[in-house]
Each structure stands twice: as structure tokens, then as C-alpha cells.
C-alpha atoms as a PDB file:
ATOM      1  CA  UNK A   1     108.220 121.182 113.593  1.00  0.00           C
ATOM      2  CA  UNK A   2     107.054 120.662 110.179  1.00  0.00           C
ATOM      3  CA  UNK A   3     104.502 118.366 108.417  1.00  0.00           C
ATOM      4  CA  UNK A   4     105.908 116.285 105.022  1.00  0.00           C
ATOM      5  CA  UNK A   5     105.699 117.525 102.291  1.00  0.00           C
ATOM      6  CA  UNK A   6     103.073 114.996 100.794  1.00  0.00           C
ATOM      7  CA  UNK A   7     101.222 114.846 104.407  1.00  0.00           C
ATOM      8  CA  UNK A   8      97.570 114.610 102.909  1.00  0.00           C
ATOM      9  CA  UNK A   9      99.089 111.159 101.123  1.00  0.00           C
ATOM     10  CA  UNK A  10      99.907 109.856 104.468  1.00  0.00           C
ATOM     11  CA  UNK A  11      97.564 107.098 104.413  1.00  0.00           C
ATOM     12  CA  UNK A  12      98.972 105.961 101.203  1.00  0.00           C
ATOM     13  CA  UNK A  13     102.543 104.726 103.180  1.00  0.00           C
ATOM     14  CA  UNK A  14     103.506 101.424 104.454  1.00  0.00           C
ATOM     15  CA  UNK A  15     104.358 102.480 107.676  1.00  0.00           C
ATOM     16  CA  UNK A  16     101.365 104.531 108.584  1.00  0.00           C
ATOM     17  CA  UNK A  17      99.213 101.349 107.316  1.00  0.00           C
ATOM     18  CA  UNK A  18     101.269  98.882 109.802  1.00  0.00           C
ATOM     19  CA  UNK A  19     101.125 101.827 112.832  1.00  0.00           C
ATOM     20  CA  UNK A  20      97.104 101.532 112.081  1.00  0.00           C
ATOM     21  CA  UNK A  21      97.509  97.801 112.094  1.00  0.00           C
ATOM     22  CA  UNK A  22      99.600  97.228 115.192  1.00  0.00           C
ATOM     23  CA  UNK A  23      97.378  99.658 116.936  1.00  0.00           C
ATOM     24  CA  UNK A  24      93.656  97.586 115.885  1.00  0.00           C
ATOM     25  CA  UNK A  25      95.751  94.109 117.170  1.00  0.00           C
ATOM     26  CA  UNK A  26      96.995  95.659 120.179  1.00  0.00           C
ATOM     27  CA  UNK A  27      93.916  97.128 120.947  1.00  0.00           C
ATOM     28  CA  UNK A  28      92.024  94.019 120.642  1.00  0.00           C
ATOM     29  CA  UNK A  29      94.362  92.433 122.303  1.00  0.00           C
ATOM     30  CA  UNK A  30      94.081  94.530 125.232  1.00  0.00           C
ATOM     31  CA  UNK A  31      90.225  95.568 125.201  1.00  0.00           C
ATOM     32  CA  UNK A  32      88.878  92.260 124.658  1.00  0.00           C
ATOM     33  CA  UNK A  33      91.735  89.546 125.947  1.00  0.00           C
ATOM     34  CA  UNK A  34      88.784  86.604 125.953  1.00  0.00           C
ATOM     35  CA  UNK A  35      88.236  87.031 122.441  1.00  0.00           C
ATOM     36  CA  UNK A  36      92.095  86.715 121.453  1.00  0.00           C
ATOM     37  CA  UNK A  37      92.100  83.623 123.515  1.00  0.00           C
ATOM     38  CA  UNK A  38      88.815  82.332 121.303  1.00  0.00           C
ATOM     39  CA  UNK A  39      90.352  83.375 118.223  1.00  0.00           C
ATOM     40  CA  UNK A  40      92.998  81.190 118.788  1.00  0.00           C
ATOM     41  CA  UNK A  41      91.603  78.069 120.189  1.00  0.00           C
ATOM     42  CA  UNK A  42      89.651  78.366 116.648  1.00  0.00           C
ATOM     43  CA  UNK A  43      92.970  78.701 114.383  1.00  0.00           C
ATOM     44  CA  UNK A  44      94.145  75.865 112.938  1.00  0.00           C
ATOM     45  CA  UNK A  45      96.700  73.692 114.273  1.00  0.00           C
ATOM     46  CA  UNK A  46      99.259  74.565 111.493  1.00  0.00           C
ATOM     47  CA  UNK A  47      98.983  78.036 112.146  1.00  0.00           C
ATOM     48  CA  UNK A  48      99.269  77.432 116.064  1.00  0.00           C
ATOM     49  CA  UNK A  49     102.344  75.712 115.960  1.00  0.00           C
ATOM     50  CA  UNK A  50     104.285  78.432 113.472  1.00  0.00           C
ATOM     51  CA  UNK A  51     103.511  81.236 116.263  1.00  0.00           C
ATOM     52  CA  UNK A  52     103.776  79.677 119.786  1.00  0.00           C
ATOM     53  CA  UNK A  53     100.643  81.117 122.248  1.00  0.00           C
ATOM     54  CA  UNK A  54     103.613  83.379 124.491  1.00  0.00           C
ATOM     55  CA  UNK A  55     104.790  85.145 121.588  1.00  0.00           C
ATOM     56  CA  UNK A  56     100.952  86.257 120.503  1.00  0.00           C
ATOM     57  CA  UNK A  57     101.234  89.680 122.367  1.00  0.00           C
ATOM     58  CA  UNK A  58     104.763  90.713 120.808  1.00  0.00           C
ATOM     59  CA  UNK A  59     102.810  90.622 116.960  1.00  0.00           C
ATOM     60  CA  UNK A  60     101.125  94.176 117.932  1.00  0.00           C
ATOM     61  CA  UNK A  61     104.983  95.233 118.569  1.00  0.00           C
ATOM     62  CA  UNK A  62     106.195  93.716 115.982  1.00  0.00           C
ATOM     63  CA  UNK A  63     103.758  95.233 113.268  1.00  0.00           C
ATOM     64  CA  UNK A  64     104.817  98.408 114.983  1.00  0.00           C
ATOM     65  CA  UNK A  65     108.163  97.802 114.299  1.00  0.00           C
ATOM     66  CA  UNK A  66     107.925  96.672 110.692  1.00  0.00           C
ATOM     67  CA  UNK A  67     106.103 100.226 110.365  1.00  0.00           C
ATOM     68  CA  UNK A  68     109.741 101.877 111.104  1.00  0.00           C
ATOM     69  CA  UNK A  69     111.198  99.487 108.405  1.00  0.00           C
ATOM     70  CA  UNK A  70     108.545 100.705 106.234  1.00  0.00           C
ATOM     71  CA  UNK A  71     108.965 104.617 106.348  1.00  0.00           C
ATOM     72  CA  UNK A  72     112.327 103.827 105.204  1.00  0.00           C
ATOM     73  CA  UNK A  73     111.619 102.204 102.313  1.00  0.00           C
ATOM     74  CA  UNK A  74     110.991 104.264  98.760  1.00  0.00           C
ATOM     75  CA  UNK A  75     107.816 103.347  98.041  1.00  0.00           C
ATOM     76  CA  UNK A  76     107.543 103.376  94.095  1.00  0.00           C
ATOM     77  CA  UNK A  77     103.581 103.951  94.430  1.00  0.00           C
ATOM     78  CA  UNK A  78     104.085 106.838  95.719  1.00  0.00           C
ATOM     79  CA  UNK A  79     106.897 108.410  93.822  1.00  0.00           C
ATOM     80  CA  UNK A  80     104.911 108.101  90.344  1.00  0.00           C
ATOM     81  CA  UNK A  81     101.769 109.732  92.423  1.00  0.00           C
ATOM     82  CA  UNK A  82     104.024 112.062  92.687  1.00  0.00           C
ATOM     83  CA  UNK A  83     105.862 112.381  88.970  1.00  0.00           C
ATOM     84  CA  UNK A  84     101.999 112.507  88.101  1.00  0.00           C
ATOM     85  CA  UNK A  85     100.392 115.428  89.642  1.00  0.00           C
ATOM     86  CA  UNK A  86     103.444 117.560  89.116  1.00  0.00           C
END
């Protein structure tokens, strides 16, 4: 096994920032389930009724997911890094 080639940029990528972000949500969302159920009795009714309440858990997975899509992705930001230190 080998580490990337730009490894010590790794918190520069989408998908490492949405792994980080599914992980914090999840956590919460496991650690402290009380306070995900106050969150959301405080969130406005607009917001409520674009998410139902059963599909809350599945954002954590969801974020985790897009983090997949995201590694896939060329991410220009980080290709004229790149073009620049060379």
C-alpha cells in the first residue's frame, strides 16, 4: 500500500471534507440523540417538511456517500495547487 501522491493536501479534497462531515453528524447523532431531537423541534417548518423526521439518520450516510462522488471528481483547486508549486 501506498499513500497519494499529494497526501499532505488531503484536507484540501471534497471527499475527505464530506467523510469529516458525515462523521461530526453521525456522531452527534449517535452520542447525543436528545439533542438531534431538540435541534429539530427548533427548525423551521419549511425545512421540516423538505426532509421527513425518518429519513434524519440516513443524512450522516448520505454525506458519506457524496464523499465517494467527490474523490472522483477533478477538483480544479487542486490541480492549479499543483501546476503552482511545480
Amino acid at each position: 500500500m501506498k499513500l497519494i501522491e499529494n497526501w499532505r493536501e488531503c484536507w484540501r479534497f471534497w471527499s475527505t471534507r464530506l467523510a469529516i462531515l458525515g462523521t461530526a453528524i453521525t456522531s452527534v447523532l449517535l452520542a447525543f440523540p436528545e439533542a438531534a431531537l431538540s435541534v429539530w423541534a427548533i427548525m423551521p417548518v419549511e425545512f421540516k417538511n423538505a426532509i421527513p423526521a425518518q429519513y434524519m439518520p440516513f443524512i450522516g450516510i448520505g454525506v458519506f456517500a457524496l464523499s465517494i462522488v467527490a474523490r472522483l471528481i477533478k477538483q480544479e483547486g487542486l490541480e492549479n495547487a499543483k501546476r503552482e508549486e511545480s
